[in-house]
Protein backbone atom coordinates (compact mmCIF):
# COMPACT_ATOMS: atom_id res chain seq x y z
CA UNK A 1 105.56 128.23 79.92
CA UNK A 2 102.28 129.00 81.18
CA UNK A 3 101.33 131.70 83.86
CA UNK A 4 101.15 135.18 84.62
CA UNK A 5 103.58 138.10 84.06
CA UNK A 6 103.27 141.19 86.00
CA UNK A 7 104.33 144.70 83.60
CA UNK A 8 104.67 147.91 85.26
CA UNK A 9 103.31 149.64 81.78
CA UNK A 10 104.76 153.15 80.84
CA UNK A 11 102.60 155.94 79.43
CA UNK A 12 102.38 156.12 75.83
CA UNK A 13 101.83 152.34 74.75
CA UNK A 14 98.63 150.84 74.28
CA UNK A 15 98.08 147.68 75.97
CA UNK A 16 97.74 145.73 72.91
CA UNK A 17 101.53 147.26 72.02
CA UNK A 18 102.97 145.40 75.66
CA UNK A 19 101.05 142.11 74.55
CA UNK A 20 102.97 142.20 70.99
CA UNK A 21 106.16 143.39 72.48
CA UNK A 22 105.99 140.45 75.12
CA UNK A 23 104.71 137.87 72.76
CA UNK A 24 107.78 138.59 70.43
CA UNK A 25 110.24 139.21 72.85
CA UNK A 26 109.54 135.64 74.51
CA UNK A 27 108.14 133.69 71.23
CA UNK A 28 105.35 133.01 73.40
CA UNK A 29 102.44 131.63 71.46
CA UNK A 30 99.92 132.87 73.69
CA UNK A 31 99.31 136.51 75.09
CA UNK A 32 96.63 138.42 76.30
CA UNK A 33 95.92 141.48 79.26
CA UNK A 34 93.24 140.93 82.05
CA UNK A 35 91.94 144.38 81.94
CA UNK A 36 93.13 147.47 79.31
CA UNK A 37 94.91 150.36 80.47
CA UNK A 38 94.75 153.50 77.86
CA UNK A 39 97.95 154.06 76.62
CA UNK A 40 98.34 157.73 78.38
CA UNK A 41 98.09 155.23 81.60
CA UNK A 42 100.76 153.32 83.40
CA UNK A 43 100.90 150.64 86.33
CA UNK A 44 100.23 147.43 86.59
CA UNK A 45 98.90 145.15 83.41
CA UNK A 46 98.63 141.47 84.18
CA UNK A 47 99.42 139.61 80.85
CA UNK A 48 98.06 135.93 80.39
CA UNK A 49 100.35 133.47 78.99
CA UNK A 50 99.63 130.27 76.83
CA UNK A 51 97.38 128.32 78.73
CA UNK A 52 97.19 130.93 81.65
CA UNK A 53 94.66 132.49 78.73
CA UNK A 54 92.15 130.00 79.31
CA UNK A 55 91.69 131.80 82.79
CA UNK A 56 91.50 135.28 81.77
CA UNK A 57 87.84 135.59 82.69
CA UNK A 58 88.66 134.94 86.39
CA UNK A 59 89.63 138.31 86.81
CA UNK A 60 87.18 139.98 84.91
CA UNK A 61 85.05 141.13 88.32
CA UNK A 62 88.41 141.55 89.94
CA UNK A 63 88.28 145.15 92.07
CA UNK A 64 91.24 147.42 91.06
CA UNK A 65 92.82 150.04 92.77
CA UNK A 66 94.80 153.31 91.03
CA UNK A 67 96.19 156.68 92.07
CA UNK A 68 94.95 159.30 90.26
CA UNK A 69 95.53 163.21 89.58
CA UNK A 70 92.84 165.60 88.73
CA UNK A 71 92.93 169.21 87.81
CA UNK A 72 89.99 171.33 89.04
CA UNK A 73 89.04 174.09 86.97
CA UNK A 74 90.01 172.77 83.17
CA UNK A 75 87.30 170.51 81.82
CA UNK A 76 88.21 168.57 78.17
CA UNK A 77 85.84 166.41 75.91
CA UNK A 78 87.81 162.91 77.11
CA UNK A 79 87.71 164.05 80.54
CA UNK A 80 91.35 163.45 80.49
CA UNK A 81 94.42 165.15 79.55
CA UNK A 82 94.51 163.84 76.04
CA UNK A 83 91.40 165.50 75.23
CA UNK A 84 90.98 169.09 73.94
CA UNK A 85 89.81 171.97 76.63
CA UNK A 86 85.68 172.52 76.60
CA UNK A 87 85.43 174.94 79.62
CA UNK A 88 87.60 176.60 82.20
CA UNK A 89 86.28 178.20 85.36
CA UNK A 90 87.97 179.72 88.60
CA UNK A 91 88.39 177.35 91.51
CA UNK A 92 87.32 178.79 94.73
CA UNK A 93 86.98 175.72 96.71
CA UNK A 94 89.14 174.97 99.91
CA UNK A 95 91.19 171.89 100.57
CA UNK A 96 88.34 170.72 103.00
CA UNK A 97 85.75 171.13 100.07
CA UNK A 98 87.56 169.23 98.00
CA UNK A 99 88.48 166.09 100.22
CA UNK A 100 84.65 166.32 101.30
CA UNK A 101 83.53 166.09 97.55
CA UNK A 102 86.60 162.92 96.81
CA UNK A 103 84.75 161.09 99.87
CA UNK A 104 81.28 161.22 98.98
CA UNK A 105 82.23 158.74 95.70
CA UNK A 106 82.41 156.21 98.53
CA UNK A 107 79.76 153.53 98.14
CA UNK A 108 78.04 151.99 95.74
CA UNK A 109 76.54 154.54 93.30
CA UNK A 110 75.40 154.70 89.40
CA UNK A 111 78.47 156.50 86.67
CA UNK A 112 77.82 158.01 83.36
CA UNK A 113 80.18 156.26 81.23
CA UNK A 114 82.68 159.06 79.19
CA UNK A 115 82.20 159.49 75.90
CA UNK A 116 85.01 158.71 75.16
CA UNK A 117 85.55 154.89 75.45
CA UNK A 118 85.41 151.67 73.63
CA UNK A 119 82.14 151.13 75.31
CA UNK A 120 79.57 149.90 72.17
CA UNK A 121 76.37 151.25 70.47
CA UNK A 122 75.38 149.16 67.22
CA UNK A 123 78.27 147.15 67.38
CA UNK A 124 80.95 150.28 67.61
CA UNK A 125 83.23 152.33 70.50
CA UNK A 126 81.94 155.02 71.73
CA UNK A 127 85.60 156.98 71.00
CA UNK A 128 84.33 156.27 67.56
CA UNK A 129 80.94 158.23 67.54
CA UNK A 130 82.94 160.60 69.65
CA UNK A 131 85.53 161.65 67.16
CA UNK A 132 82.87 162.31 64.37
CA UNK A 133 80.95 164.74 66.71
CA UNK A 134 78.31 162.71 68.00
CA UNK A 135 78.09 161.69 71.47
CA UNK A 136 76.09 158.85 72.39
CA UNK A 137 74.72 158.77 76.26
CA UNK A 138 74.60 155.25 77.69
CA UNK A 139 73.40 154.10 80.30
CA UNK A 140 74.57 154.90 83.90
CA UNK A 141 76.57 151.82 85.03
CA UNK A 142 76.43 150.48 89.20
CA UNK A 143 79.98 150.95 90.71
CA UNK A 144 81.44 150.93 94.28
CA UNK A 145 84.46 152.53 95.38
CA UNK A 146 85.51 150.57 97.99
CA UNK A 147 88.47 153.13 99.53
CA UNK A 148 89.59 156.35 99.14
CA UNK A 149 93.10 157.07 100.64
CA UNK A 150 95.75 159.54 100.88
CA UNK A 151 94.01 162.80 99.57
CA UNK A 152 96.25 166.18 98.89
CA UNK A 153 94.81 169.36 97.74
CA UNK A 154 97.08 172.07 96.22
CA UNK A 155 96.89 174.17 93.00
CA UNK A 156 94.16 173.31 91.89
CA UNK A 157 95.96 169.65 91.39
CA UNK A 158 94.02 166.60 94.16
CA UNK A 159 95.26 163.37 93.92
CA UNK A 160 94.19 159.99 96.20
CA UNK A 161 94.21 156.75 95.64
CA UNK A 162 91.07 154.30 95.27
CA UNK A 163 90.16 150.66 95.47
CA UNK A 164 87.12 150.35 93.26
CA UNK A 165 84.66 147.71 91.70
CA UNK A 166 84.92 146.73 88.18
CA UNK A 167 83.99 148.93 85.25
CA UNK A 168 84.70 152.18 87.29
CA UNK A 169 86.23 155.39 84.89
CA UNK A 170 88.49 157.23 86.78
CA UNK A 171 88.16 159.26 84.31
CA UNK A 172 84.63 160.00 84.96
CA UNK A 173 85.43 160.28 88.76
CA UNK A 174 87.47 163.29 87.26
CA UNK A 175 84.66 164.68 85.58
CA UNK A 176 82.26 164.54 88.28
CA UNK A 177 84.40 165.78 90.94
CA UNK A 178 84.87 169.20 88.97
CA UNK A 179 81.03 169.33 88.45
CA UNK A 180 79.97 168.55 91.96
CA UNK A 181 83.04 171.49 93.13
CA UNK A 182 81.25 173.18 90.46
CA UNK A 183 84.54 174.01 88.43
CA UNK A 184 84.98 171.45 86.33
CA UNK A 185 87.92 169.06 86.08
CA UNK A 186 89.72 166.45 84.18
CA UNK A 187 92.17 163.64 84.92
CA UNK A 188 95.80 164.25 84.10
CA UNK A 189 97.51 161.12 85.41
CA UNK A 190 96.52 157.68 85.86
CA UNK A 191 98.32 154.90 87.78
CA UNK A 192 97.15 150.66 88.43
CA UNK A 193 98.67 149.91 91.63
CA UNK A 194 96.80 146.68 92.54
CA UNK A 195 94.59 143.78 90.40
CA UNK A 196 92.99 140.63 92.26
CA UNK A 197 95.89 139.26 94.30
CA UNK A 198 98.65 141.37 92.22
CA UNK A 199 100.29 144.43 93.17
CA UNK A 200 102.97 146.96 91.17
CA UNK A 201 105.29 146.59 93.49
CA UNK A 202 105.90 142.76 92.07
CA UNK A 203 105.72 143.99 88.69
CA UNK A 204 109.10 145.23 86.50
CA UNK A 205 108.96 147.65 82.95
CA UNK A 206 108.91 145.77 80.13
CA UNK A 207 112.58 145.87 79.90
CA UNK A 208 113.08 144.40 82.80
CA UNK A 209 110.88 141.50 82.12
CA UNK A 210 111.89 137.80 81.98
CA UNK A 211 110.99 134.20 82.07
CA UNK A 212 111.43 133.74 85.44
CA UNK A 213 108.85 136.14 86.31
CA UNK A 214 106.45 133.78 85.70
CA UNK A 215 103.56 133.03 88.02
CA UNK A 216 102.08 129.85 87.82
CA UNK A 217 98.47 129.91 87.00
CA UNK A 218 97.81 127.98 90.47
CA UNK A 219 99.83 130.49 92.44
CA UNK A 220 97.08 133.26 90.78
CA UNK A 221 94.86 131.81 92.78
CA UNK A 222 95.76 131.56 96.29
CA UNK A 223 92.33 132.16 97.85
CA UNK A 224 91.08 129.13 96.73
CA UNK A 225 91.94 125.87 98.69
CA UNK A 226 93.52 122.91 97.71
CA UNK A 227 92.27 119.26 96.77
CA UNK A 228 94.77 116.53 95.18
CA UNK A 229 93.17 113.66 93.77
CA UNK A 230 93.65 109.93 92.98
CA UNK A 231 94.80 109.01 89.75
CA UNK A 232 91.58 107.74 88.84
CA UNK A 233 89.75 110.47 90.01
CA UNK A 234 91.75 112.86 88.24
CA UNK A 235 91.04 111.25 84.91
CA UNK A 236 86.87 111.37 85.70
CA UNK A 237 87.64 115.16 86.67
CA UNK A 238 89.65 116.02 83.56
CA UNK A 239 87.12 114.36 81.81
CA UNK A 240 84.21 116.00 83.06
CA UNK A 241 82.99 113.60 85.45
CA UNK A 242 81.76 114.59 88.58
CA UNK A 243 82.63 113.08 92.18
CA UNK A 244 81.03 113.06 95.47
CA UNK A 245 82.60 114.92 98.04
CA UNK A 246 81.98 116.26 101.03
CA UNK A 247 82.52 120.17 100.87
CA UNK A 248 80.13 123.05 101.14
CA UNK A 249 78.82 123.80 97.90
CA UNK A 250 79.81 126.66 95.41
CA UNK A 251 83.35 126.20 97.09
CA UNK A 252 85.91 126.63 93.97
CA UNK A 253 89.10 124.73 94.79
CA UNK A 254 92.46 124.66 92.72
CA UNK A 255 92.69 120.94 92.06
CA UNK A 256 95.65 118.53 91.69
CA UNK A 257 96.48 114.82 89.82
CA UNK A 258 98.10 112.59 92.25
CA UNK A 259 101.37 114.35 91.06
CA UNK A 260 100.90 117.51 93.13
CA UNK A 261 100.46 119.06 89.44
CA UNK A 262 97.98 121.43 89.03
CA UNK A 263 94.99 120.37 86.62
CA UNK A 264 92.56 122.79 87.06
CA UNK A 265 90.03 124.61 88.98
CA UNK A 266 86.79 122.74 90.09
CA UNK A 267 83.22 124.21 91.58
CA UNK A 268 81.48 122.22 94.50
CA UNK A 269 77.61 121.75 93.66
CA UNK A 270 75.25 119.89 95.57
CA UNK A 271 77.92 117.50 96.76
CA UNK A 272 79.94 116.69 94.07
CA UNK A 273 83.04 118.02 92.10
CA UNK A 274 83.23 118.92 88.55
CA UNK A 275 85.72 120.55 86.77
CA UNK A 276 85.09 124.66 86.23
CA UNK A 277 88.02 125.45 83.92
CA UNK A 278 91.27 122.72 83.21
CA UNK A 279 94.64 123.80 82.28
């Protein structure tokens, strides 16, 4: 039982609290999420399982995508809805104002990291400095939203969706859209709707979930091509050899025994084949 599960997570658990509830619910020995959602959050969590682990950090620069709900005029400390208010101020901006201000976060573009989060400073979260009082300012991180979609306007609630690079807060999206409206604003709902080649609409509630659910770690991979392989080639491959081939280099391929079974994933480099991560 190795592969990928797809959860459609409900607000008020913690990531962590799906991988236990999975883990024990299956007696899998094995669990672990590809990227945390905060528990006030729901959508899409893709949970590694046994084996599938090993290739977690493929989808670490995975780009997301979310829709999200901000209210203008309400700012908090967590720049979300979980947070306690800081400053209120009238909104006088027009539904043109606002969809003008949600568009120019498209690009590439540097974002102040919230206080709020289990970013680190000496080894602890920031939520951690936070909650004592003291707010620690790191350093603005390079994003990229890739798409904004699907923007409404109306009382004082906007909400779009976004495909975005990895390590983008929404949450801070929130908070700078109510400064540059020059309001203020926080984010009151959060949704994952897409993750590397996964989308919500293929995932189920916890629940709902079962075995047969299961995607195979090959299947996670489908934009890589295929390459079986000779039984003795196989065995140099699993065994860290390298073999000649004649592919452009820094190609990744999903690679197969002479079985059709899927053995791993191997990197092209200067003409030969060695393995990048086995099952």
């Amino acid at each position: 039982m190795n592969g990928f599960l797809l959860v459609n997570k409900e607000s008020g658990l913690s990531s962590n609290q799906i991988v236990q509830k999975v883990k024990n619910k299956f007696s899998f020995k094995k669990v672990g999420h590809l990227g945390t959602l905060d528990p006030a959050a729901e959508g899409l969590l893709i949970l590694a399982i046994n084996r599938a682990t090993k290739f977690s950090s493929y989808f670490l620069n995975s780009d997301k995508s979310y829709f999200v709900k901000v209210e203008l005029g309400i700012s908090t400390n967590t720049d979300d809805a979980t947070g306690e208010v800081i400053a209120k101020s009238e909104v006088q901006c027009s539904s043109e104002d606002v969809k003008r201000a949600v568009n120019n976060f498209l690009g590439k573009s540097l974002q102040k990291p919230p206080y709020y989060s289990a970013l680190k400073f000496k080894g602890k979260p920031l939520y951690k400095y936070a909650r004592k009082g003291k707010f620690i300012d790191k350093e603005p991180r390079k994003i990229e939203i890739k798409e904004i979609r699907n923007i409404i306007y109306k009382n004082k609630i906007c909400s779009f969706e976004l495909s975005c690079s990895k390590g983008t807060y929404i949450r801070s999206i929130a908070r700078d859209l109510g400064e540059n409206l020059g309001c203020g604003g926080h984010m009151i709902s959060l949704k994952r709707l897409s993750q590397h080649n996964f989308n919500i609409k293929d995932s189920k509630i916890f629940e709902n979930l079962s075995e047969n659910q299961l995607i195979s770690i090959d299947d996670a991979f489908t934009e890589y091509e295929k390459l079986t392989l000779t039984k003795d080639n196989s065995k140099i491959f699993q065994n860290g050899g390298k073999l000649r081939v004649n592919i452009e280099p820094k190609n990744i391929l999903r690679v197969y025994n002479q079985f059709k079974e899927f053995i791993g994933l191997g990197e092209v480099t200067e003409g030969s084949l060695k393995h990048k991560q086995l099952v």
